[in-house]
Protein backbone atom coordinates (compact mmCIF):
# COMPACT_ATOMS: atom_id res chain seq x y z
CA UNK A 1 48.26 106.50 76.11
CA UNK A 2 47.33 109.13 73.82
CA UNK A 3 47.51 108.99 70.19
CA UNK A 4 50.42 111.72 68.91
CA UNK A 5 49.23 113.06 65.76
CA UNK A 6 51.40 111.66 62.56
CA UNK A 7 54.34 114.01 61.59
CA UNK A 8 54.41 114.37 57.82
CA UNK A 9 57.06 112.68 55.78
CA UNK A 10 60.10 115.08 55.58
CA UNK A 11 63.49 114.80 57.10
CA UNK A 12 64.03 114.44 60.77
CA UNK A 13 60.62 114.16 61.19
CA UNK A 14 60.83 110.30 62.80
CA UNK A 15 63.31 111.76 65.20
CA UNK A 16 60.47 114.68 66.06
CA UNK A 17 57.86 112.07 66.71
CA UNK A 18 59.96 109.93 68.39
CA UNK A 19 60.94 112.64 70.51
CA UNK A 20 57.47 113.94 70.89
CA UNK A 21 56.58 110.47 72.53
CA UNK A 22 59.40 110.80 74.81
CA UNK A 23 58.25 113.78 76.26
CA UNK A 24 54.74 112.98 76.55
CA UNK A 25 55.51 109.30 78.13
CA UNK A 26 57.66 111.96 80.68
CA UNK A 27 55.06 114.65 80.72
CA UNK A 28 52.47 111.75 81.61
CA UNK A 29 54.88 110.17 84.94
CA UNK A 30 55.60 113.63 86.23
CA UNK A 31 51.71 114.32 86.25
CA UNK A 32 51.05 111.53 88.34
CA UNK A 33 54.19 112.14 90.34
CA UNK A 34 52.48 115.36 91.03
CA UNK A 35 48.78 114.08 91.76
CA UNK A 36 50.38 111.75 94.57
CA UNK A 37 52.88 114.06 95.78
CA UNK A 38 49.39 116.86 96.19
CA UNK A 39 47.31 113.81 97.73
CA UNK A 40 50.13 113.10 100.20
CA UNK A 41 50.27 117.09 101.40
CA UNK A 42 46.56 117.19 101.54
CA UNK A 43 46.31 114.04 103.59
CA UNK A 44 49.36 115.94 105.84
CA UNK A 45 46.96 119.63 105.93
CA UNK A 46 44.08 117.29 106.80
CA UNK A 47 46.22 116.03 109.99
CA UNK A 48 47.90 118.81 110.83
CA UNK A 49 44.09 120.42 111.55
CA UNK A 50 42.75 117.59 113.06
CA UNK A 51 45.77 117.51 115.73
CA UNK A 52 45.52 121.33 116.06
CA UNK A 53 41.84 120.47 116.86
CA UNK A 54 42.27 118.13 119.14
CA UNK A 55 44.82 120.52 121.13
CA UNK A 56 42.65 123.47 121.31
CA UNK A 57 40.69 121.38 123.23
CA UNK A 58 42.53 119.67 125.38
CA UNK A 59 45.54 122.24 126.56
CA UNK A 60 44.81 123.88 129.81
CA UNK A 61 43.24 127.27 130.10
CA UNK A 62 44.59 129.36 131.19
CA UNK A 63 48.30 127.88 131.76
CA UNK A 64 49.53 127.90 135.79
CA UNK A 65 52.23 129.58 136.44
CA UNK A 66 55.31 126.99 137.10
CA UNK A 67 55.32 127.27 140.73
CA UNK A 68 51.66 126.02 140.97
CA UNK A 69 51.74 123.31 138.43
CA UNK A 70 54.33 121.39 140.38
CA UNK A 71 53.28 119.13 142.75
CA UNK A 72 55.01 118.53 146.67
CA UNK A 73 57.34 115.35 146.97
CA UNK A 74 55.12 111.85 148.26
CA UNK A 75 56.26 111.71 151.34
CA UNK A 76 58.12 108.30 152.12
C-alpha cells in the first residue's frame, strides 16, 4: 500500500488522514474490480470473434430455400 503523505498537526486533521486512507484502501479495490471486470469482457470480445469465425466458415452458402433443404420421409 502506498504511503499517504503526513497531514500537519492542526485540528481535524487525524480525521482527514484517516479518511484519506479510507478512500484510497476503496480507490485501490475498485481498481482491481475494474482490471478483472475489463479482463473478463476482453476474454468475452476474444470469443465472441472466434465463434463468429468459426461460423463464417461453416454456414452454408448460399442458404436453400426451405422447400429444398427438407428432405423426403424414409420410407418404412
Amino acid at each position: 500500500m502506498p504511503t499517504l503523505p503526513r497531514v500537519p498537526a492542526r485540528p481535524g486533521a487525524a480525521k482527514i488522514q484517516n479518511d484519506l486512507r479510507i478512500l484510497t484502501e476503496r480507490l485501490a479495490r475498485i481498481n482491481d474490480n475494474l482490471a478483472r471486470k475489463i479482463s473478463s469482457r476482453n476474454e468475452y470480445d476474444k470469443t465472441i470473434q472466434e465463434t463468429e469465425g468459426a461460423y463464417a466458415k461453416v454456414r452454408p452458402l448460399p442458404l436453400l430455400p426451405s422447400h429444398l433443404a427438407t428432405r423426403p420421409p424414409i420410407p418404412s
